[in-house]
Protein backbone atom coordinates (compact mmCIF):
# COMPACT_ATOMS: atom_id res chain seq x y z
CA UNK A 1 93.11 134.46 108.92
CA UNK A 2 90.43 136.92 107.55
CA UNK A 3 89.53 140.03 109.30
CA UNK A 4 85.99 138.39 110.50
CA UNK A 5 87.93 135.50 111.91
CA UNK A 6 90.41 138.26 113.69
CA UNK A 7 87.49 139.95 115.27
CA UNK A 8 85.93 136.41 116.38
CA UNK A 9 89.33 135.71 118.05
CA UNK A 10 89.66 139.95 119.44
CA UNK A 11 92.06 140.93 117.17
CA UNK A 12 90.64 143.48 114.21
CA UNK A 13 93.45 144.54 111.67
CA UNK A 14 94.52 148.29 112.08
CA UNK A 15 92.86 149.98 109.19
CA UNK A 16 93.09 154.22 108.31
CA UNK A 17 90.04 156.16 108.90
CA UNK A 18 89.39 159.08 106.87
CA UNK A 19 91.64 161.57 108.27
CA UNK A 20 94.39 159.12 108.36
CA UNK A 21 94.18 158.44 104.96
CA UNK A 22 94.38 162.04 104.06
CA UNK A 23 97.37 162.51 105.72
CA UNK A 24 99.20 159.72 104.83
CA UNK A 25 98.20 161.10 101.21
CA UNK A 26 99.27 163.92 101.72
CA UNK A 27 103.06 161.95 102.45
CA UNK A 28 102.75 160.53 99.68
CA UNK A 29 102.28 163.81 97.76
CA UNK A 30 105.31 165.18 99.02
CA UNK A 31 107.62 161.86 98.58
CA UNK A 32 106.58 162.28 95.10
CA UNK A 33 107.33 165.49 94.47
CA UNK A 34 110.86 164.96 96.31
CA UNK A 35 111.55 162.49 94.01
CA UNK A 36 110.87 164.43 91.03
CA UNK A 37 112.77 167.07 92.11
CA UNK A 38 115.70 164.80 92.74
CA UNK A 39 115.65 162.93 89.11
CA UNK A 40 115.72 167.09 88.19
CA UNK A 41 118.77 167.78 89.92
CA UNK A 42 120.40 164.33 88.59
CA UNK A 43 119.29 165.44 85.21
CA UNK A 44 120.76 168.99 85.72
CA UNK A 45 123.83 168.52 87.93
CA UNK A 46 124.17 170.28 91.38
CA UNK A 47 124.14 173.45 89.78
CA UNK A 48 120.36 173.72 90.36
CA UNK A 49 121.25 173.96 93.87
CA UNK A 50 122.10 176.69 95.85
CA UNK A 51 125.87 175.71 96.89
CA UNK A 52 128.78 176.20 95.14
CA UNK A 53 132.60 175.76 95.27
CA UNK A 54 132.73 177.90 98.40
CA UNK A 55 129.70 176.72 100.31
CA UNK A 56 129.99 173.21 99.02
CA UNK A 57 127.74 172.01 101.75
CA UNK A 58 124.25 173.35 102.33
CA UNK A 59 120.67 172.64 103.33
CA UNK A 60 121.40 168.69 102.62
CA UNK A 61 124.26 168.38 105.21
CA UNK A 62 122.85 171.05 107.75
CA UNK A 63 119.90 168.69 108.21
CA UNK A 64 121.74 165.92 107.93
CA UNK A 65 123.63 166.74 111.22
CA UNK A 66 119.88 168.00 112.75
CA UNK A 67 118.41 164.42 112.05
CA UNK A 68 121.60 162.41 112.74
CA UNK A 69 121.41 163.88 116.34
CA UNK A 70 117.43 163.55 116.58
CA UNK A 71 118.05 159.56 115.87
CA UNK A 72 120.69 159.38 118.33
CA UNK A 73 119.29 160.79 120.98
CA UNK A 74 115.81 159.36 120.68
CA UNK A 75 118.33 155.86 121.25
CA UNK A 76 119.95 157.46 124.02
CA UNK A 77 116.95 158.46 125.85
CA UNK A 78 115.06 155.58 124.82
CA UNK A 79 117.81 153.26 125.77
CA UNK A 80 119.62 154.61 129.49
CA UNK A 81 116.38 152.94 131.49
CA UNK A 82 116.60 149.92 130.37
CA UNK A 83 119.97 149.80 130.54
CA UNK A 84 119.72 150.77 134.37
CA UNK A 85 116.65 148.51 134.46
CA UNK A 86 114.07 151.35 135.28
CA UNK A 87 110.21 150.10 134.03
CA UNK A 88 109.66 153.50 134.85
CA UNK A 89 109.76 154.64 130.61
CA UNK A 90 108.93 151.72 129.48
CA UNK A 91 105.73 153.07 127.89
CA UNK A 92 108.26 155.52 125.67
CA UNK A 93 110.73 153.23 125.05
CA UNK A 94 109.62 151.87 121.56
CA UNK A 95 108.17 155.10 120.26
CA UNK A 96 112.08 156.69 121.00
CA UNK A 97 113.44 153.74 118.80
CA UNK A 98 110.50 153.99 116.24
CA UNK A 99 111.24 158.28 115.87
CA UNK A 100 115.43 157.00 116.32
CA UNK A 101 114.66 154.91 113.13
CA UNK A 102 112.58 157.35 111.40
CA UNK A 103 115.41 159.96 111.63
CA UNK A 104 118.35 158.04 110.84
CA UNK A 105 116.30 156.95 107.67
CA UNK A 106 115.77 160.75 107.23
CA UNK A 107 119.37 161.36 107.35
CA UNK A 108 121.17 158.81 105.57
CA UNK A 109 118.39 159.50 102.40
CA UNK A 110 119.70 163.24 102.66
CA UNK A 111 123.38 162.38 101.73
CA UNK A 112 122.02 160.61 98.24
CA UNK A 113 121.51 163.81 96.75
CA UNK A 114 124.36 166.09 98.47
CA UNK A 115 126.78 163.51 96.41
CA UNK A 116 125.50 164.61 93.16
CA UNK A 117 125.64 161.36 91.72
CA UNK A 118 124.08 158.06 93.64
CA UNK A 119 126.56 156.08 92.22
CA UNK A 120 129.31 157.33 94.24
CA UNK A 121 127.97 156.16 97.04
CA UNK A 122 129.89 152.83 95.66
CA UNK A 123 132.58 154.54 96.84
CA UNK A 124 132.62 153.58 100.16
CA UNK A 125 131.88 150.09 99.73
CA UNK A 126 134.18 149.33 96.95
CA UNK A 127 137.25 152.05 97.97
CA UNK A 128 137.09 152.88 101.20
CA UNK A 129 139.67 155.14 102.45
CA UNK A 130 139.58 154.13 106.14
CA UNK A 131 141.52 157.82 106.98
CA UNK A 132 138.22 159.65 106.18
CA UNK A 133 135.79 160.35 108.91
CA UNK A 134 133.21 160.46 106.38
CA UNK A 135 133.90 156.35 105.87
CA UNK A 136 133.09 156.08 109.23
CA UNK A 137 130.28 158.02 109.09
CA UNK A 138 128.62 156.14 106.08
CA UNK A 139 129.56 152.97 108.17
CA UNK A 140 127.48 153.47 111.05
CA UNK A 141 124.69 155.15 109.69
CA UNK A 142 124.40 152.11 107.92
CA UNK A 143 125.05 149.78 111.39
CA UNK A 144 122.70 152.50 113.30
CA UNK A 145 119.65 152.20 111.34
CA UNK A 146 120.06 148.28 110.92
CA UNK A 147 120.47 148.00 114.63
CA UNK A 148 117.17 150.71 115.01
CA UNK A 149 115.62 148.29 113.12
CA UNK A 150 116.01 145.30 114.79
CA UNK A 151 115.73 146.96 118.53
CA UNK A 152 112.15 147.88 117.56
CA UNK A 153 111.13 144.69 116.54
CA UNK A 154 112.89 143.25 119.42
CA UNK A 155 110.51 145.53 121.46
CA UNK A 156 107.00 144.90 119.66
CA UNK A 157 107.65 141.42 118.88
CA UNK A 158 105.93 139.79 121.54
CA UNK A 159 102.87 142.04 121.44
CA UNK A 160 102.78 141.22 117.49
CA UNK A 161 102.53 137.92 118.46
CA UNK A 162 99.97 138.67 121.00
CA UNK A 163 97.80 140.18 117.97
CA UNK A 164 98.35 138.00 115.82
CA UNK A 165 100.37 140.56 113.39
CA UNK A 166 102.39 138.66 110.50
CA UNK A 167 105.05 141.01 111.57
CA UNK A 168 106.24 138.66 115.04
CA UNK A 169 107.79 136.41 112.04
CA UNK A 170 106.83 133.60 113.89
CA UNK A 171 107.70 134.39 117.63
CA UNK A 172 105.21 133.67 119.95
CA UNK A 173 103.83 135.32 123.35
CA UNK A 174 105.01 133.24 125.95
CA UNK A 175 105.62 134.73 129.62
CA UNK A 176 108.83 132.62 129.13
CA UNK A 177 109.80 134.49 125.76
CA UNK A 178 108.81 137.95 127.39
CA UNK A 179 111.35 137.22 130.99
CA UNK A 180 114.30 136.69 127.79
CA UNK A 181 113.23 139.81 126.03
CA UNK A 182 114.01 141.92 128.95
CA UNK A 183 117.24 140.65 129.17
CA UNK A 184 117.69 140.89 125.33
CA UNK A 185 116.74 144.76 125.61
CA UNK A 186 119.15 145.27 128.59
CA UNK A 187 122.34 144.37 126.22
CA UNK A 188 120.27 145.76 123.06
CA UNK A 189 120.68 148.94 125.16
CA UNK A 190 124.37 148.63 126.27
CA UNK A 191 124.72 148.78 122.46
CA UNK A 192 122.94 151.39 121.39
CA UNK A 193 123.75 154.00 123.95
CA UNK A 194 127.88 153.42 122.93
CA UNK A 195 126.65 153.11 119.45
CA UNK A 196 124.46 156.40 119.48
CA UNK A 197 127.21 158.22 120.83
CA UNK A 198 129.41 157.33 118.29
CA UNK A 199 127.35 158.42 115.43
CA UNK A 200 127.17 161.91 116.67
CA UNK A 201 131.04 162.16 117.65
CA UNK A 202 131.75 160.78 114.34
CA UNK A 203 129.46 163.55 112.86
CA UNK A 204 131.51 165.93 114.87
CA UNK A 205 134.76 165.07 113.70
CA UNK A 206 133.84 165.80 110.58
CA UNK A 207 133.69 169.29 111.36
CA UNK A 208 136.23 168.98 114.33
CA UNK A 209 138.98 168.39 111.59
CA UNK A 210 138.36 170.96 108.91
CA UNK A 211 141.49 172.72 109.56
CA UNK A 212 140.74 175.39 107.45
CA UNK A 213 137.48 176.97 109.21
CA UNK A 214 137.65 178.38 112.41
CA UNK A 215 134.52 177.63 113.85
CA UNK A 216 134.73 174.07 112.74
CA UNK A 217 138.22 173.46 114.01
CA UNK A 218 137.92 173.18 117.65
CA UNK A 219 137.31 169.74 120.08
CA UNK A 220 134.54 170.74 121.72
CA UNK A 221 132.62 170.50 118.63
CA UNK A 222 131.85 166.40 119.47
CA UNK A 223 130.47 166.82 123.16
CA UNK A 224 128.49 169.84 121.83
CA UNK A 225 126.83 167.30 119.13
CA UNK A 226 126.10 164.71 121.65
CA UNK A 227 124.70 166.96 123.89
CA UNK A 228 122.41 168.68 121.43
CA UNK A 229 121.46 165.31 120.37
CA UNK A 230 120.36 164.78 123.66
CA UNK A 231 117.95 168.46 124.29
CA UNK A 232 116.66 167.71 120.19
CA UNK A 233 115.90 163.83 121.28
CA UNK A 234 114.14 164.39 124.24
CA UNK A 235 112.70 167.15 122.92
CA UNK A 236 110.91 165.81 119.99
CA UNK A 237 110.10 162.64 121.71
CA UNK A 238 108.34 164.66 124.34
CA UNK A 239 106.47 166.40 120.82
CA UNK A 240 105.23 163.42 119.76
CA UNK A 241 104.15 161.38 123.07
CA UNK A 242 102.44 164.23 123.77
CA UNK A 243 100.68 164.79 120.07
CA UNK A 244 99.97 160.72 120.01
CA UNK A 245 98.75 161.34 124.03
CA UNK A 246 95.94 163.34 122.30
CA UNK A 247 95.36 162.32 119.09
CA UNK A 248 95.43 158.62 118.95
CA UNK A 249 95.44 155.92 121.75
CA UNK A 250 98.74 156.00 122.58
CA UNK A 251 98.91 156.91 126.43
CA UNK A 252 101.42 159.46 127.81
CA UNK A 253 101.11 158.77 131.67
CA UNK A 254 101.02 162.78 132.98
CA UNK A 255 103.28 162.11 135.63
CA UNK A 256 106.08 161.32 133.50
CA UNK A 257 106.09 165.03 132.03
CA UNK A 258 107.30 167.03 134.22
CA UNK A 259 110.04 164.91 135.01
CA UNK A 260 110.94 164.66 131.43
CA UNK A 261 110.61 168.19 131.13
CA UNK A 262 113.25 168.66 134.11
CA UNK A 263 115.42 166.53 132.13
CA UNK A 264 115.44 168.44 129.10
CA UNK A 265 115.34 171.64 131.11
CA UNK A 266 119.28 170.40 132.37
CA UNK A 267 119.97 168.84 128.81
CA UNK A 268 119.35 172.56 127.47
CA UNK A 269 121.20 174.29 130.23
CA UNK A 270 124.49 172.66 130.09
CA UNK A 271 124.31 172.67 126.24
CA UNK A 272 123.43 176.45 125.41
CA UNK A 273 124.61 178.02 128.86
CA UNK A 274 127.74 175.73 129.40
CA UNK A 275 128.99 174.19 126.47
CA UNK A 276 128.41 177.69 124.69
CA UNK A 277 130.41 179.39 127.52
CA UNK A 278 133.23 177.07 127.09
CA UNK A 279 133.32 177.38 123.25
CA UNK A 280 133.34 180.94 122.59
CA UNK A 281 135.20 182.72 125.36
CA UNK A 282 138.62 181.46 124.45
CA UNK A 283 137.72 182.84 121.16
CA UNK A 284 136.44 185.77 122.57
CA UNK A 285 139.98 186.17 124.66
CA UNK A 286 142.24 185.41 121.96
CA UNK A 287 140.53 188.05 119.83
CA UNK A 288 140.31 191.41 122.03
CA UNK A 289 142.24 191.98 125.16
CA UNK A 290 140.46 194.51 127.20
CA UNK A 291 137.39 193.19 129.39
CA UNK A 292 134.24 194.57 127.29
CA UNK A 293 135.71 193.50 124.24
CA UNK A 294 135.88 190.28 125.48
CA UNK A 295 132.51 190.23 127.65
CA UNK A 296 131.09 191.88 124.09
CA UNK A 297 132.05 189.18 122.03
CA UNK A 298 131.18 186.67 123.86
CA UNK A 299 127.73 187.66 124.78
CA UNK A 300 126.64 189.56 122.05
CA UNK A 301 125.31 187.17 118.97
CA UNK A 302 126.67 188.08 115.50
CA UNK A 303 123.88 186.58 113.70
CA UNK A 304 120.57 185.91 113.80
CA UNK A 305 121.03 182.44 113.64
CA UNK A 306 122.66 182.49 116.62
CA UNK A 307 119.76 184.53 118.68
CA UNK A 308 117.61 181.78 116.92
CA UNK A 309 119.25 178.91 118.63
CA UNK A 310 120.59 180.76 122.02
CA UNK A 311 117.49 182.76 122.68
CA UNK A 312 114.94 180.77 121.37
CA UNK A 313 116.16 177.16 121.71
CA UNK A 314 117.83 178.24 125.06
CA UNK A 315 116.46 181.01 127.28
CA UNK A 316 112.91 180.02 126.58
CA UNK A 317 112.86 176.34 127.17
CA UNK A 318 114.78 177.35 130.38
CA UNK A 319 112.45 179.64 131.71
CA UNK A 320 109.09 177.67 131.08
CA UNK A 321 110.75 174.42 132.68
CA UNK A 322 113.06 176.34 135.60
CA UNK A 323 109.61 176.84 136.81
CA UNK A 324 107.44 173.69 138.79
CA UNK A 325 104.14 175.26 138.33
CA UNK A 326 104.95 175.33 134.59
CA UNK A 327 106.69 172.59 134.46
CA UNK A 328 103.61 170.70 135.61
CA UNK A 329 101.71 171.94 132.39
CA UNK A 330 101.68 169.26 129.33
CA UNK A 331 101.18 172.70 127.17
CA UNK A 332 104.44 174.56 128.43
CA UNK A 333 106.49 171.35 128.10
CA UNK A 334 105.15 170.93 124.49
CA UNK A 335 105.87 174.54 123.73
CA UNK A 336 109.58 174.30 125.74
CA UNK A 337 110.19 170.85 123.67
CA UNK A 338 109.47 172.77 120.20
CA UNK A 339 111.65 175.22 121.01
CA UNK A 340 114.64 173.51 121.84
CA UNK A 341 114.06 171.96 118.83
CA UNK A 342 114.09 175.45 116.50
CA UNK A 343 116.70 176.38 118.31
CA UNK A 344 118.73 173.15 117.51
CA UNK A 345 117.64 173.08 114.17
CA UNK A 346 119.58 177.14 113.95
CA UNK A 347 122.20 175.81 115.51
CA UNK A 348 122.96 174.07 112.64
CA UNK A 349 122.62 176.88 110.36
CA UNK A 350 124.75 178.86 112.53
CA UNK A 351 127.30 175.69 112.52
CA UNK A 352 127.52 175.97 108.39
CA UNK A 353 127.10 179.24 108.05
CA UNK A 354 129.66 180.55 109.85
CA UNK A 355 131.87 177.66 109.01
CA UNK A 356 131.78 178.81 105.71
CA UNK A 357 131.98 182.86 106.44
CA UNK A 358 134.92 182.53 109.05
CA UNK A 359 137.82 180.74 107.59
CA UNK A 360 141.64 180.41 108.51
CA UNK A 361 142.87 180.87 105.31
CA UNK A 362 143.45 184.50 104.72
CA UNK A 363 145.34 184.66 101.75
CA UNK A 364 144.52 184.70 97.92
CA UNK A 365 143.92 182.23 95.97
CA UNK A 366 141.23 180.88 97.99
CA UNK A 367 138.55 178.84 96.17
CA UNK A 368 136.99 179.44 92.57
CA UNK A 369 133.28 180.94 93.36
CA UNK A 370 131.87 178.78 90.43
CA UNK A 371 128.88 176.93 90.04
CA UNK A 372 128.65 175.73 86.47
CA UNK A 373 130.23 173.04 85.14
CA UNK A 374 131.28 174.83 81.79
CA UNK A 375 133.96 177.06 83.41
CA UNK A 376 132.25 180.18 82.93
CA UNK A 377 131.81 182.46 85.89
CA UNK A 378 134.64 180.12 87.32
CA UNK A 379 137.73 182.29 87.75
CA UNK A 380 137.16 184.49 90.38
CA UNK A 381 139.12 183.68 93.38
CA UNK A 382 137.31 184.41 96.62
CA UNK A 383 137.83 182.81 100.77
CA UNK A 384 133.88 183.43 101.18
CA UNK A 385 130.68 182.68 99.68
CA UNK A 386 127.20 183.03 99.98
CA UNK A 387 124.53 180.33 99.96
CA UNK A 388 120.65 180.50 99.76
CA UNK A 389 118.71 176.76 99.20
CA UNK A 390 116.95 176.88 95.60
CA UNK A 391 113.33 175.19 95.11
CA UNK A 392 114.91 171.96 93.84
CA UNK A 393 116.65 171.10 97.39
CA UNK A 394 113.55 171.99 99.50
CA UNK A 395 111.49 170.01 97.56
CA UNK A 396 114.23 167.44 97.64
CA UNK A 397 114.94 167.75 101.05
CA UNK A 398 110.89 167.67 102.02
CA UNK A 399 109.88 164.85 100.19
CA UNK A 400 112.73 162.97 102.45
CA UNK A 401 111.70 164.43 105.88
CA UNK A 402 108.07 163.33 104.68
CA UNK A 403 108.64 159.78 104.09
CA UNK A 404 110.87 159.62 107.82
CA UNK A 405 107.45 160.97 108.81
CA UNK A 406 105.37 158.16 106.95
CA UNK A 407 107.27 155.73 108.08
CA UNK A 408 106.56 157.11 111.93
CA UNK A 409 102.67 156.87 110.91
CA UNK A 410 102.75 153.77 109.80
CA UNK A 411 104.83 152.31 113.02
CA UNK A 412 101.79 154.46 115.54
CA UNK A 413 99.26 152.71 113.30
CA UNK A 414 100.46 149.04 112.92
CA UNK A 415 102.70 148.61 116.09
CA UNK A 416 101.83 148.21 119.27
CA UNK A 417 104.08 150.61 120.83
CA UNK A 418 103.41 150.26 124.46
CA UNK A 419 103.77 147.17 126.84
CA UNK A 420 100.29 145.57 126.96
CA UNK A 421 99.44 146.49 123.56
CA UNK A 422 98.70 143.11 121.79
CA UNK A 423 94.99 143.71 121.77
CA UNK A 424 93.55 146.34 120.23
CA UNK A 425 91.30 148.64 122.48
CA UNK A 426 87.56 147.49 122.42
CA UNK A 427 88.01 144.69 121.06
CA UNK A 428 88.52 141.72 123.61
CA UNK A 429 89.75 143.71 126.11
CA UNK A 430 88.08 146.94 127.82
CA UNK A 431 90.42 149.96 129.20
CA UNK A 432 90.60 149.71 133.17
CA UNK A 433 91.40 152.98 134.62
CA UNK A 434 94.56 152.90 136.69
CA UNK A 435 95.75 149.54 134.95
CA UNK A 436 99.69 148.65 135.32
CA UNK A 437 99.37 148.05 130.98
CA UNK A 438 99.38 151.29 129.07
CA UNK A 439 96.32 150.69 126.94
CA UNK A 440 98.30 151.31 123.31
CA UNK A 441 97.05 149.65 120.81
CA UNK A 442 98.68 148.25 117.47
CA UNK A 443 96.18 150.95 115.35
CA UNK A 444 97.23 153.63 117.57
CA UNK A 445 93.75 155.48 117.12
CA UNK A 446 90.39 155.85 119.31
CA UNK A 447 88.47 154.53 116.77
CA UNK A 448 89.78 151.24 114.87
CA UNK A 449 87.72 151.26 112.01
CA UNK A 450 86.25 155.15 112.10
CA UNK A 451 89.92 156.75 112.94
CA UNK A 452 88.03 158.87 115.10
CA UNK A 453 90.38 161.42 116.93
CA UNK A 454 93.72 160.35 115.26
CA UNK A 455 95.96 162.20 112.38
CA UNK A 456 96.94 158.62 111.37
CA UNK A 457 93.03 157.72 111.34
């Protein structure tokens, strides 16, 4: 069908505006330059990097873990209405799987050049040893983001159909077809909230079984990844409905923000205040005996990485959503929401830092502190190293995070993310104030053609 004929029958074909083609340049700038960075470090070896044979993981893995638990608990959140068969979200639903999908793509990417070599990545297709969490990590990354994948569409489908959109792979919009999709997303979401919660525990064992660092080794470190999966979720789906609220036609309805901010005002508490509590004072008590040495240590921050996730991704979310009045303000939410998710994002960094600085092995040998792979510089013997990301893996590691966020643009632009989104705004249809719909459209901007008011336009 050409795009006259669309118009005649009210469906116009989502097309960039200025603005949106400037930033989805700009995407594709940085993809670019990721890449050449990365055919770099294959040329070069991982010595470009910053790790070495004591801090063998680094910027790679810590945001691995970040976007591994901002995928799962987009799901999560995205997921427990339907699953509990609340229409309440329903106008968040797909955007959580679409920013679930964009992550997990995100964080598998980032493991491709922590390996040093793509082609060991065979590895765990060919040779898997089935005793290695990291097996079962790979494993359900790959299930996760195949499943993400097919939830969204399961989502959209009938409102593809309903414009027309190639995409609907020849379902069609039927009031029939729609009754059978609601059932299909009930038990799409008893399988992603179990799934979700796997990939996070699994990332957590990971650390939970490195016997040989003490701020790795310890079982709370699972139920402290789900739960900051759920505060960095909520919180950067509460970013974007609220970004897309403004800047394209995606509709946010107000009332749902202060509940969501209560939400992630609990989500935050139990993690930083609770969860924290429970992790550190038995290390606290095992270490001193007398009762400042102990409050001291457990209240008192050793690094600033800490402060950075405690303070900032803890005591200030709290206090701008502990209070109703600011609770009720889209602009305190949005600033509470980007916390959490600095603070998450330091958490991390605290995570491998310390991991790395604290260990239980005391005595010499240790590990070599190399980094070449010539041997030289290799025979000093050392239980600590130091690690600081080089050019190569932030170019690396941005040119990944930019793609997860191309792939997000493109799903605002060409998917109608909201229920009652089949027909583009303004054309065949008119907004009604109050309507049951959301008025999303599949070009997720005010203006279709002009991109008028929309970072994707």
């Amino acid at each position: 069908m050409s795009t006259d004929a669309r118009a005649e029958a009210g469906v116009l074909v989502p097309r960039f505006g200025s603005r949106g083609k400037a930033w989805v340049g700009l995407l594709a700038v940085l993809v670019l330059v990721g890449l050449g960075a990365w055919i770099y470090q294959l040329q070069q070896g991982l010595a470009v990097t910053g790790m070495d044979n004591v801090f063998s993981w680094g910027l790679y893995i810590m945001l691995f873990v970040f976007f591994i638990g901002l995928s799962a608990g987009g799901l999560i959140i995205s997921s427990a209405p339907k699953f509990f068969h609340s229409k309440r979200y329903d106008s968040l639903a797909a955007l959580g799987v679409l920013l679930s999908l964009g992550c997990i793509v995100v964080a598998g990417l980032l493991i491709l050049p922590d390996l040093g070599r793509p082609s060991r990545i065979t590895g765990f297709l060919t040779s898997p040893d089935f005793r290695s969490p990291m097996v079962w990590d790979f494993a359900i990354v790959v299930l996760y983001g195949l499943f993400s994948a097919g939830y969204l569409w399961l989502l959209t489908r009938r409102d593809l159909a309903k414009m027309g959109s190639r995409l609907a792979f020849g379902v069609e919009d039927t009031p029939e077809g729609r009754e059978r999709d609601r059932k299909r997303a009930f038990w799409a979401a008893a399988v992603a909230i179990p799934l979700a919660i796997a990939l996070h525990s699994v990332t957590g064992w990971i650390f939970a079984t490195q016997i040989g660092r003490g701020d790795w080794f310890n079982p709370l470190v699972a139920p402290m990844f789900i739960m900051k999966a759920l505060v960095s979720g909520l919180a950067l789906l509460l970013v974007t409905a609220i970004l897309a609220d403004r800047l394209t036609r995606f509709r946010l309805p107000e009332a749902l923000v202060p509940e969501l901010g209560k939400v992630l005002g609990v989500f935050v508490a139990v993690h930083v205040v609770y969860l924290v509590a429970a992790e550190r004072l038995p290390h606290a008590w095992a270490a001193h005996f007398d009762f400042w040495s102990i409050t001291s240590a457990f209240l008192v921050g050793d690094t600033v990485h800490f402060w950075l996730w405690t303070v900032v991704g803890g005591a200030i979310p709290i206090a701008l959503l502990a209070v109703p009045s600011l609770r009720r303000n889209v602009g305190a939410v949005f600033a509470a929401s980007v916390a959490a998710i600095v603070g998450i994002l330091f958490e991390g960094v605290y995570l491998v830092f310390t991991g790395y600085t604290d260990l239980n092995i005391d005595a010499a040998p240790g590990v070599t502190t190399g980094t070449d792979y010539t041997g030289f510089g290799a025979d000093i013997w050392a239980t600590a190293g130091s690690y600081t990301p080089t050019v190569v893996e932030l170019a690396v590691t941005v040119g990944i995070v930019a793609l997860g966020a191309l792939l997000v643009t493109l799903g605002l632009r060409f998917l109608p993310l909201q229920p009652g989104g089949g027909t583009p705004l303004g054309v065949g249809s008119e907004e009604r104030p109050g309507a049951d719909a959301d008025p999303a459209v599949a070009d997720g901007g005010r203006g279709v053609e002009s991109g008028e008011g929309d970072p994707s336009s």
